[in-house]
N, C-alpha and C. Protein backbone atom coordinates (compact mmCIF):
# COMPACT_ATOMS: atom_id res chain seq x y z
N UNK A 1 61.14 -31.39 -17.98
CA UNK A 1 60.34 -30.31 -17.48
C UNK A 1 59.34 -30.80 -16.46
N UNK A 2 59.55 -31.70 -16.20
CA UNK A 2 58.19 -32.76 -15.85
C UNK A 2 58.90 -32.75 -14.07
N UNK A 3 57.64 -32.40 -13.21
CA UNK A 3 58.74 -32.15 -11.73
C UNK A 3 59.40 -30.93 -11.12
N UNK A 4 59.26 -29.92 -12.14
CA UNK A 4 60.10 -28.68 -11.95
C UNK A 4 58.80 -28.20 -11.27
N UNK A 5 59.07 -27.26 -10.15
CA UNK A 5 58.62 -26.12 -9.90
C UNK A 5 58.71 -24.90 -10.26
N UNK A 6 57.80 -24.12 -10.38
CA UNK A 6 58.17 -22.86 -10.80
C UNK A 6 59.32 -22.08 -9.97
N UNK A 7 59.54 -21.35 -10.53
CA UNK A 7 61.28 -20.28 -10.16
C UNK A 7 60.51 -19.00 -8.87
N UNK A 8 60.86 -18.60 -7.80
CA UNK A 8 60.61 -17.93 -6.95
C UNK A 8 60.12 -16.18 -7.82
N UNK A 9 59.22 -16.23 -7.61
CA UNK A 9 58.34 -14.76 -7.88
C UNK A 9 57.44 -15.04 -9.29
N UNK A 10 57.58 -16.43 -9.37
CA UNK A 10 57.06 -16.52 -11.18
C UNK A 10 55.36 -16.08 -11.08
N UNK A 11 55.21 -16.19 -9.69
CA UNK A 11 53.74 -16.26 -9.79
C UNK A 11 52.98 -14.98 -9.72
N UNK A 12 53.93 -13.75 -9.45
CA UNK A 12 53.55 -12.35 -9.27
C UNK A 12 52.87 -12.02 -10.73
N UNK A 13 51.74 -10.82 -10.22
CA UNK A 13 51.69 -10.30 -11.67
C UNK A 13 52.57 -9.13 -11.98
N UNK A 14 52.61 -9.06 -13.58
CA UNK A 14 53.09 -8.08 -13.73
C UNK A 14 52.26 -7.29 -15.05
N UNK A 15 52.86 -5.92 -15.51
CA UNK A 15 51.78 -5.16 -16.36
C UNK A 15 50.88 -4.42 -15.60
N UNK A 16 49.62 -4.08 -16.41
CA UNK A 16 48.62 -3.53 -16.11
C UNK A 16 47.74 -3.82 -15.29
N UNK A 17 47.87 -5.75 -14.85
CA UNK A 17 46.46 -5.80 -13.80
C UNK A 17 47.55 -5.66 -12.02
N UNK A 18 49.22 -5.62 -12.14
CA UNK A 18 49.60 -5.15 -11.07
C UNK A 18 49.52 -4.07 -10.60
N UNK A 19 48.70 -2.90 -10.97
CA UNK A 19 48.60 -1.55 -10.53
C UNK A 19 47.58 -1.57 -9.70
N UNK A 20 48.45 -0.48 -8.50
CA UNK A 20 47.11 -0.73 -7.74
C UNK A 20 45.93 0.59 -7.51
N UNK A 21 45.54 0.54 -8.95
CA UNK A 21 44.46 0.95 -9.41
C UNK A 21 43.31 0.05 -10.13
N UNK A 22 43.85 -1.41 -10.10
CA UNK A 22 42.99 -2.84 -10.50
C UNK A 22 41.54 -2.73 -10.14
N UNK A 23 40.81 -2.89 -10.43
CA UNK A 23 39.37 -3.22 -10.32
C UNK A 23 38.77 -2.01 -9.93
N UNK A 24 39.64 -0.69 -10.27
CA UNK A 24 38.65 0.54 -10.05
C UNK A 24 37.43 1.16 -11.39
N UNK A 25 37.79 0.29 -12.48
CA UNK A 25 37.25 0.39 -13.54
C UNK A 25 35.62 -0.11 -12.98
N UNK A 26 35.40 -1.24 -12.11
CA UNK A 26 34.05 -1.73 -11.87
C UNK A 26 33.31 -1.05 -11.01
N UNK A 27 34.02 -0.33 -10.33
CA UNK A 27 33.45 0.65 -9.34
C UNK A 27 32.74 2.24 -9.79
N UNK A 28 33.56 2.45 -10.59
CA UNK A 28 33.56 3.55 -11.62
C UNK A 28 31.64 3.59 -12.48
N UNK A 29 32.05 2.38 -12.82
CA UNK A 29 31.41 1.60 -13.50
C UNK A 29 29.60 2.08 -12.70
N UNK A 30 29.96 1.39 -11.70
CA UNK A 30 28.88 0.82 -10.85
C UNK A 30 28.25 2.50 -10.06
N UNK A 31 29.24 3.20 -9.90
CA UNK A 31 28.46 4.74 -9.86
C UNK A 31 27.82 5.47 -10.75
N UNK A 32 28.50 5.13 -11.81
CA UNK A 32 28.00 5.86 -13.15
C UNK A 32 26.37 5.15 -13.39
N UNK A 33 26.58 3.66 -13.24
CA UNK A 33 25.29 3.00 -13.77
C UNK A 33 24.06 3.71 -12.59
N UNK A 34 24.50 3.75 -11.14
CA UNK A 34 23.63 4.39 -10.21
C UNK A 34 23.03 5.39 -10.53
N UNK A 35 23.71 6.52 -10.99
CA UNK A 35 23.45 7.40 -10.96
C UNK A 35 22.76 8.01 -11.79
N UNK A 36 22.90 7.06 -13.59
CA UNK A 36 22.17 7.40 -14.09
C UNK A 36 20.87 6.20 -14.38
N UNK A 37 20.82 5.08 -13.75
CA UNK A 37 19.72 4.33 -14.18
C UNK A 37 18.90 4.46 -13.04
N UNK A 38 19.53 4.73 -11.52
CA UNK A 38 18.24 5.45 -10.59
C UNK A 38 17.58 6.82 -10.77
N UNK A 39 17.68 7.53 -11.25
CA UNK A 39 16.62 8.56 -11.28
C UNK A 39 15.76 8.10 -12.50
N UNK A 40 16.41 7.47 -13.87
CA UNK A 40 15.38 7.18 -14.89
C UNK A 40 14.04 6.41 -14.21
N UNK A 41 14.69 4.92 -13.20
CA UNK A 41 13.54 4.22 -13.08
C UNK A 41 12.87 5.18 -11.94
N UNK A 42 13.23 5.72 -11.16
CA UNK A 42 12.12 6.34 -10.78
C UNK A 42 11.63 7.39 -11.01
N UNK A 43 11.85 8.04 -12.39
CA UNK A 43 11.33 8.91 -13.62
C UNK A 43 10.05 7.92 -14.54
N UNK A 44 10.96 6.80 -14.92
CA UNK A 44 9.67 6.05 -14.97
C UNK A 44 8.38 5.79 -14.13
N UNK A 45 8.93 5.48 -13.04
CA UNK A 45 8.06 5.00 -11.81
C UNK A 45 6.58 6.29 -11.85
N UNK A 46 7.25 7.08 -11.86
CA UNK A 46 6.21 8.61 -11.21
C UNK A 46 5.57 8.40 -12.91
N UNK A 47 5.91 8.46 -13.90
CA UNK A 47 4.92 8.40 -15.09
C UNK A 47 4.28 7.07 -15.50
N UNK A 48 4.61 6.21 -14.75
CA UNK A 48 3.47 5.18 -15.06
C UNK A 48 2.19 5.54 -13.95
N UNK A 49 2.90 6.22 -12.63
CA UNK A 49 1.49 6.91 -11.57
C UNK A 49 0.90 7.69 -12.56
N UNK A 50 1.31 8.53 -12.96
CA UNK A 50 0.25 9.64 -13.81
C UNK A 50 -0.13 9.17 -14.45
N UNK A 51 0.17 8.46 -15.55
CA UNK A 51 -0.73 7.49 -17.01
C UNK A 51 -1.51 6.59 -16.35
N UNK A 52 -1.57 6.00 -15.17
CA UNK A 52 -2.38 5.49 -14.51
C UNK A 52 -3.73 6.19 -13.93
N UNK A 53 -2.90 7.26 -13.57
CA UNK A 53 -4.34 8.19 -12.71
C UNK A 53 -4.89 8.84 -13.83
N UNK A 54 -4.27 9.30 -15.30
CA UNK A 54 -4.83 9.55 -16.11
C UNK A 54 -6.20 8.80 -16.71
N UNK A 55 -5.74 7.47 -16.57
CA UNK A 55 -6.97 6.77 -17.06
C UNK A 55 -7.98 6.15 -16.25
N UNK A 56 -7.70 6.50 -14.68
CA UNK A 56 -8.71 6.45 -14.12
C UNK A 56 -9.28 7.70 -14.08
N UNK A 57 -9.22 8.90 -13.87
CA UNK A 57 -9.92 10.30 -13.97
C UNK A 57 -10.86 10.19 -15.51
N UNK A 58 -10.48 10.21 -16.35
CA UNK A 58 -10.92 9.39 -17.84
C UNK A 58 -12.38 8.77 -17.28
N UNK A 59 -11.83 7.16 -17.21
CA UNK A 59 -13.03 6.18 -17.23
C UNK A 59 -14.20 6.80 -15.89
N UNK A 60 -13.62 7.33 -14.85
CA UNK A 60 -14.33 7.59 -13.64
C UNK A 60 -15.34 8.89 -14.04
N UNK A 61 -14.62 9.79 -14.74
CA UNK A 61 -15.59 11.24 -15.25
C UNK A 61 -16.50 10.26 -16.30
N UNK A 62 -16.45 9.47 -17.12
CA UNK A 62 -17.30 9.14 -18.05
C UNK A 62 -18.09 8.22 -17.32
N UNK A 63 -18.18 7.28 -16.51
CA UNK A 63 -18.70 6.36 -15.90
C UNK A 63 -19.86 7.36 -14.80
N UNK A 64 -19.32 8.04 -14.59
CA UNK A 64 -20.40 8.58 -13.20
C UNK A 64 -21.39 9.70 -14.24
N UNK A 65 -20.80 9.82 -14.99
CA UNK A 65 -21.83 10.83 -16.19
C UNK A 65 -23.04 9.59 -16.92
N UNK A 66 -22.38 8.59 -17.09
CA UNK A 66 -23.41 7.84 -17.48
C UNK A 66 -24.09 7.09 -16.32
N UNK A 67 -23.81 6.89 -15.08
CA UNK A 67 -24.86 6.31 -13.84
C UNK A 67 -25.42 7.27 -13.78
N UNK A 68 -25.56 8.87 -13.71
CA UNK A 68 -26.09 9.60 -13.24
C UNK A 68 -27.30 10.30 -14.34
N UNK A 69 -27.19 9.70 -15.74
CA UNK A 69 -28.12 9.89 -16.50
C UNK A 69 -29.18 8.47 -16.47
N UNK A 70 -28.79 7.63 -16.10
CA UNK A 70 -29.23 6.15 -16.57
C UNK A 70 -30.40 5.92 -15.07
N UNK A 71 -30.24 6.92 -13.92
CA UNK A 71 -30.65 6.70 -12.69
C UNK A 71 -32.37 6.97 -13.10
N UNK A 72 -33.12 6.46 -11.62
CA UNK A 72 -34.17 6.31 -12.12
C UNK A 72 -34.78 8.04 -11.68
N UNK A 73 -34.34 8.55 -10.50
CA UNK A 73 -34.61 9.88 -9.97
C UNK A 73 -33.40 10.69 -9.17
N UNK A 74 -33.19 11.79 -8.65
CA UNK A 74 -32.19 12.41 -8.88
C UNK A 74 -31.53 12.27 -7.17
N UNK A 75 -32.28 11.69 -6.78
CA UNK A 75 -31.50 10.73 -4.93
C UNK A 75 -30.54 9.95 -5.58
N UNK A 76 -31.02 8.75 -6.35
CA UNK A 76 -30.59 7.51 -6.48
C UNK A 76 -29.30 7.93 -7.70
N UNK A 77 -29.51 9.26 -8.55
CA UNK A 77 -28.39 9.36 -9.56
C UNK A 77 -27.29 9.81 -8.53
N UNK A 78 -26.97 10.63 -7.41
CA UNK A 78 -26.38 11.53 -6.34
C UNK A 78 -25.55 9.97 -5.97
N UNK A 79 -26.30 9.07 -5.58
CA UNK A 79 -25.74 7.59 -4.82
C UNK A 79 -25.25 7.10 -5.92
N UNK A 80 -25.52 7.29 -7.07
CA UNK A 80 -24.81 5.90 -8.02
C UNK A 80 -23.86 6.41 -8.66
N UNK A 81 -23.25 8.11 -8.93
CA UNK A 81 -22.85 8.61 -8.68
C UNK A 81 -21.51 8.51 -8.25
N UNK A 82 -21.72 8.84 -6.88
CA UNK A 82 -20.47 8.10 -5.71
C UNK A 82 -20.21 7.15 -5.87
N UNK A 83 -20.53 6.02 -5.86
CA UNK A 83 -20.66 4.72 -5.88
C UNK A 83 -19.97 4.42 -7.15
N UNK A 84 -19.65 5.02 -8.60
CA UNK A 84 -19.44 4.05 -9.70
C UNK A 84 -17.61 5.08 -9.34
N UNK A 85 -17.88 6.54 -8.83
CA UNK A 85 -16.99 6.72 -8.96
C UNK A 85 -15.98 6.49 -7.85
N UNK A 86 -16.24 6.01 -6.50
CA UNK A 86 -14.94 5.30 -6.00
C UNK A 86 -15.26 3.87 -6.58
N UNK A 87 -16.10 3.23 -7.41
CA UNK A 87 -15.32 1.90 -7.83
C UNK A 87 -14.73 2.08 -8.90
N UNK A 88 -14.45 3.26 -9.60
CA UNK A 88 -13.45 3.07 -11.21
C UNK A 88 -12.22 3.61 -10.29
N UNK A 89 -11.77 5.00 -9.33
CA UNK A 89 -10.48 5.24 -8.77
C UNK A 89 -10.35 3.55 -8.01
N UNK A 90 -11.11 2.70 -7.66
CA UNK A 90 -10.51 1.46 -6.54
C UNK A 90 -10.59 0.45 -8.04
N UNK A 91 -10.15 0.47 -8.54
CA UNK A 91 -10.19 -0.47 -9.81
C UNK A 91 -8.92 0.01 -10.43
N UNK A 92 -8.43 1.39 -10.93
CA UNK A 92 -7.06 1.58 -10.80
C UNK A 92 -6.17 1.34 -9.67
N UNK A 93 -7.25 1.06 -8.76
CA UNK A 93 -5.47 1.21 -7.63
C UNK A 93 -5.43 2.59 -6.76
N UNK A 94 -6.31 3.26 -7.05
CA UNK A 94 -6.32 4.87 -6.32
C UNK A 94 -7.12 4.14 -5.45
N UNK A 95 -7.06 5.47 -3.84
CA UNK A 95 -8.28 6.47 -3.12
C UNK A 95 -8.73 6.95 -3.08
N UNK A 96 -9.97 6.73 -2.94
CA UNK A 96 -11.03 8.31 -2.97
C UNK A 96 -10.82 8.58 -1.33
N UNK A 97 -10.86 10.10 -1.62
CA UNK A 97 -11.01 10.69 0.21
C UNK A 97 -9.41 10.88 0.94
N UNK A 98 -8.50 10.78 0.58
CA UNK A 98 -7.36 11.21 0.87
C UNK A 98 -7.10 12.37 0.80
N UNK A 99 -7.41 13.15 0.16
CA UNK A 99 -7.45 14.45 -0.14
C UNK A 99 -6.63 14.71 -1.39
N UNK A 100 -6.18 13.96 -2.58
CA UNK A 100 -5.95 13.39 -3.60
C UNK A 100 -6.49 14.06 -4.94
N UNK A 101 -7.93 13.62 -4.69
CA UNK A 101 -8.85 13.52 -5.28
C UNK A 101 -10.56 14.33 -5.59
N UNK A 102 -10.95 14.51 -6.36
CA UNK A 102 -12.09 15.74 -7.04
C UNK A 102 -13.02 15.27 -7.49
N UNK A 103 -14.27 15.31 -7.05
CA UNK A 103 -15.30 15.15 -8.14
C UNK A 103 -16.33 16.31 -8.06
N UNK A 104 -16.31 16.67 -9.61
CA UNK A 104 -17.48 17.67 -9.66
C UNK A 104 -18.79 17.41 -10.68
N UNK A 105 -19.64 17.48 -10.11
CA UNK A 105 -20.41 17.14 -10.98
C UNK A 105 -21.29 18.65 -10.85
N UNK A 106 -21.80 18.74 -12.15
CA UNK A 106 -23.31 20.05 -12.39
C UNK A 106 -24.49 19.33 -13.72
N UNK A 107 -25.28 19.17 -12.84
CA UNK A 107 -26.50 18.85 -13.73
C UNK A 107 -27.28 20.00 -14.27
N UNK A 108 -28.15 20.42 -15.07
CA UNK A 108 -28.71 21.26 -15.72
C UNK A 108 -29.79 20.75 -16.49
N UNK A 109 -31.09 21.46 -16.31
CA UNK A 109 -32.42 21.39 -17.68
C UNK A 109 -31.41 22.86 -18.50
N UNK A 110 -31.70 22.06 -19.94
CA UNK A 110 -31.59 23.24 -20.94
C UNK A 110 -32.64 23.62 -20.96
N UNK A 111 -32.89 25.23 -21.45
CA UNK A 111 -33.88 25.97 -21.92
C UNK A 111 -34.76 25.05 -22.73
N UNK A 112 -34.56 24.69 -23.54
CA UNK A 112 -35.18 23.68 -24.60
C UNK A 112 -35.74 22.37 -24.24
N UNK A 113 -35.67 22.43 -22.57
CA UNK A 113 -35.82 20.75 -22.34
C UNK A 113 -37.26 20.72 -22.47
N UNK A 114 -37.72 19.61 -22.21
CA UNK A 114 -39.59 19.55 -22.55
C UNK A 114 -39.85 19.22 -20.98
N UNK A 115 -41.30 19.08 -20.88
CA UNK A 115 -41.71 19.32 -19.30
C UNK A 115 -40.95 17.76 -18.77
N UNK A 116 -40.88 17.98 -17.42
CA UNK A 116 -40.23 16.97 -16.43
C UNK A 116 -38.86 17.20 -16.32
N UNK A 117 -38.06 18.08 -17.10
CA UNK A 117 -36.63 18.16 -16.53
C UNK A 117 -36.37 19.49 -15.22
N UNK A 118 -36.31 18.88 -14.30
CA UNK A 118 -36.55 19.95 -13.28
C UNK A 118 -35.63 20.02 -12.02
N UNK A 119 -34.93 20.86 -11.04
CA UNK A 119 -34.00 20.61 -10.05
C UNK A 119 -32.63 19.67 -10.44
N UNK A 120 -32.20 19.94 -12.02
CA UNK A 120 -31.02 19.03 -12.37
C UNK A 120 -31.37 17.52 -12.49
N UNK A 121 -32.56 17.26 -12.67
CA UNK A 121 -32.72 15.89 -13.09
C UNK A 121 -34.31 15.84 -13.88
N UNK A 122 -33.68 15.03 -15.11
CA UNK A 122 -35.41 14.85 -16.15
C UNK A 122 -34.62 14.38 -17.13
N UNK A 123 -35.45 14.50 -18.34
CA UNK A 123 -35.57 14.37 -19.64
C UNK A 123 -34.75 15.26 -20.50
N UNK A 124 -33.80 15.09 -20.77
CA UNK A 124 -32.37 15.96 -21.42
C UNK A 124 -31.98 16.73 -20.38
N UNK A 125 -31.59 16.68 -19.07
CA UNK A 125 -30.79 17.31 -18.34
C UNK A 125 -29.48 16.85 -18.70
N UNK A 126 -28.80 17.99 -18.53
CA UNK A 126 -27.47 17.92 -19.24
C UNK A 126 -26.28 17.91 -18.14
N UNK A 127 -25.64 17.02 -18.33
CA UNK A 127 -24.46 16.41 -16.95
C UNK A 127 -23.03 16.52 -17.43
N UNK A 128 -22.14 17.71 -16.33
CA UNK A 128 -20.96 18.19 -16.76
C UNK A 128 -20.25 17.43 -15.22
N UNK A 129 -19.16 16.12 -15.94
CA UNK A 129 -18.47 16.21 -14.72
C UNK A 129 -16.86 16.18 -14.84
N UNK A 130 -16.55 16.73 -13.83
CA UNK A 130 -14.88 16.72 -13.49
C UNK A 130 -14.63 15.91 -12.82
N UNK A 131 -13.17 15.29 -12.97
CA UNK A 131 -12.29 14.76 -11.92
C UNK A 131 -11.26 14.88 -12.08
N UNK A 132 -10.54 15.27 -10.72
CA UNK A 132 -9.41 15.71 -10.77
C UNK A 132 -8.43 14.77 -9.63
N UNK A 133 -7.00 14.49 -10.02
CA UNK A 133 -6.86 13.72 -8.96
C UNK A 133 -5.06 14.00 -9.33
N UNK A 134 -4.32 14.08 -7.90
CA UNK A 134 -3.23 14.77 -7.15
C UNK A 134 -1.90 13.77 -7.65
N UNK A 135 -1.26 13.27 -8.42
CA UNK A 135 0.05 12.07 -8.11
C UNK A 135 0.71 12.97 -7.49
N UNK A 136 1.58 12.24 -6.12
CA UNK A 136 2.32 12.76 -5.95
C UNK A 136 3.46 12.39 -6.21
N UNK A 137 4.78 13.17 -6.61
CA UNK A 137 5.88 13.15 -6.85
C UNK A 137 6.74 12.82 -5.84
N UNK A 138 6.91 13.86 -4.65
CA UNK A 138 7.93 13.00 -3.74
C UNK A 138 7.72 11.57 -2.75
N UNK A 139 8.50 11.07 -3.13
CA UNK A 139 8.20 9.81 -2.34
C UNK A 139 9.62 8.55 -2.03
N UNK A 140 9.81 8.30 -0.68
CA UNK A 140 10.86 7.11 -1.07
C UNK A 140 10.87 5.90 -0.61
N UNK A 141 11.82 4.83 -1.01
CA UNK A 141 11.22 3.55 -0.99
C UNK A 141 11.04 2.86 0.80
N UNK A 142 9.99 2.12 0.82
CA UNK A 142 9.90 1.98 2.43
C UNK A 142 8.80 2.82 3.47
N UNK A 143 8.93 4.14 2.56
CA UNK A 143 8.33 5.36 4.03
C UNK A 143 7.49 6.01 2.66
N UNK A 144 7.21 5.80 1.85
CA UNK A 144 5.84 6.07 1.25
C UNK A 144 6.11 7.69 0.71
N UNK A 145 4.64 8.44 0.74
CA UNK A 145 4.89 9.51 -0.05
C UNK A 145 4.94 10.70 1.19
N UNK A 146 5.86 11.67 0.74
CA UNK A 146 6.34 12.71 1.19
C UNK A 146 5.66 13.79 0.85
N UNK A 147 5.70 14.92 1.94
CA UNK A 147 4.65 15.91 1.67
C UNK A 147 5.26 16.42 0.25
N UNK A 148 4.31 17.52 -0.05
CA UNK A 148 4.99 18.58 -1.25
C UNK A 148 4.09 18.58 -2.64
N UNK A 149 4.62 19.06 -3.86
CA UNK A 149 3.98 19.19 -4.71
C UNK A 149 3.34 17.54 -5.04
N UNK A 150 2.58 18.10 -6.45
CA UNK A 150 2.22 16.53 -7.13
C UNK A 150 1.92 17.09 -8.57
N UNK A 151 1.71 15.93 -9.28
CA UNK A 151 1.06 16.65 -11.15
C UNK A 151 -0.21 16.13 -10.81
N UNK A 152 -1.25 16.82 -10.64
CA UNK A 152 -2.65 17.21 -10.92
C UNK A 152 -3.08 16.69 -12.47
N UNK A 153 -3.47 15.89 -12.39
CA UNK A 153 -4.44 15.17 -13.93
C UNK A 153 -5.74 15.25 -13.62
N UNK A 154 -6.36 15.32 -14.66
CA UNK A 154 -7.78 15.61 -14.54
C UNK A 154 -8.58 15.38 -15.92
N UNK A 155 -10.01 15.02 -16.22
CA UNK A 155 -10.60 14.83 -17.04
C UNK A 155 -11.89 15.17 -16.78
N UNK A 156 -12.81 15.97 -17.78
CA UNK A 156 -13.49 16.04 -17.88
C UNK A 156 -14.88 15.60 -19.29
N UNK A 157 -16.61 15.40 -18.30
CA UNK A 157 -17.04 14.70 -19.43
C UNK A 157 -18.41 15.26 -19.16
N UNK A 158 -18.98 15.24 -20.81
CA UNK A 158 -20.50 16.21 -20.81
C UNK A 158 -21.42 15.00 -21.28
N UNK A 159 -22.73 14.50 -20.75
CA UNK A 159 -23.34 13.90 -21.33
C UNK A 159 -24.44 14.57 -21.13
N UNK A 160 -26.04 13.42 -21.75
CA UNK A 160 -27.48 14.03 -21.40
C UNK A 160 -28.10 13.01 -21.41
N UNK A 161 -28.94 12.94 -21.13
CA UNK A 161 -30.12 12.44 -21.09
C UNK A 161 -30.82 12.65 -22.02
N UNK A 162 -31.45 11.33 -22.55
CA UNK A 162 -32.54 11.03 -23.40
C UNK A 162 -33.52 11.85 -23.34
N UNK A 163 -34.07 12.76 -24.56
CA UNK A 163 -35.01 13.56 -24.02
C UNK A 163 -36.22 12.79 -24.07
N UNK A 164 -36.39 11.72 -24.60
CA UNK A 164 -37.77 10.85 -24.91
C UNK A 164 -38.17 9.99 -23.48
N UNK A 165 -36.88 9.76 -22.96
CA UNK A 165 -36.59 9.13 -21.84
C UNK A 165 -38.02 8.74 -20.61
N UNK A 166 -38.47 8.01 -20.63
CA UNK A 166 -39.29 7.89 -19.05
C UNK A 166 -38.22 7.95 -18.20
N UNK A 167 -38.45 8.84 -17.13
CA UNK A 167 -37.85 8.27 -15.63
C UNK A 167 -39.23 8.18 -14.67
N UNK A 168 -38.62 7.23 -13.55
CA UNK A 168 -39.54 7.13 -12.66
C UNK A 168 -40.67 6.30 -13.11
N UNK A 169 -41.44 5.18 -12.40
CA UNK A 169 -42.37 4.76 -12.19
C UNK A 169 -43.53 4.55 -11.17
């Protein structure tokens, strides 16, 4: 046996991988996986944006409610304010000022406050703030986000002021 060559055609296939329908199984394959593992990840993609902007609207409404009670007079609460709240959206990863994005704030003396709470700033003035902020949904890879809708998240937060509180020196 030793020396022989194989016999003329021995080397053809035959069966099932000679059809020439061979390797359409990987292709098959490879649409199906497209089709359904690209929209998941970028189903994922868009809900890690929102759980993201979720918890910056969160920390940013609670953060500017507490600079704006902690301030020494009601200029410097207005500035610190702004200030804490584009650094909690630039600490997630957001913009402030794109048009994105919301902040509302309303200060208030309650009826009940004692003297010095006056023009939205004193001694138990009471601080209601919103933020609201835009993800947008359409978007594709390369060329960024596309006009159109978005999911709107938003949080809101009530604090006060110390009524014993000194402000100002």
């Amino acid at each position: 046996m030793r020396g022989r060559l194989p016999a003329a055609g021995a080397g053809r296939l035959t069966g099932p991988a000679a059809s020439p329908e061979a390797g359409a199984a990987v292709v098959e394959l490879l649409v199906v996986l497209l089709a359904l593992v690209v929209p998941l990840v970028y189903a994922m993609v868009v809900m890690a944006d929102v759980q993201r902007a979720m918890l910056a609207t969160s920390s940013a409404a609670r953060e500017v409610g507490r600079v704006y009670v902690t301030a020494a007079d009601g200029a410097e609460a207005e500035v610190r304010a702004g200030r804490a709240y584009a650094d909690v959206l630039a600490s997630y990863g957001l913009r402030r000022g794109v048009g994105r994005d919301r902040l509302g704030l309303a200060a208030a003396c309650p009826p009940d406050a004692r003297q010095g709470c006056g023009g939205g700033f004193g001694p138990g003035v009471e601080v209601r703030v919103v933020v609201t902020y835009r993800v947008p949904v359409a978007r594709l890879p390369f060329m960024g986000v596309l006009g159109g809708s978005g999911v709107v998240v938003g949080a809101t937060h009530r604090t006060r002021a110390d009524r014993y509180r000194g402000f100002g020196a």
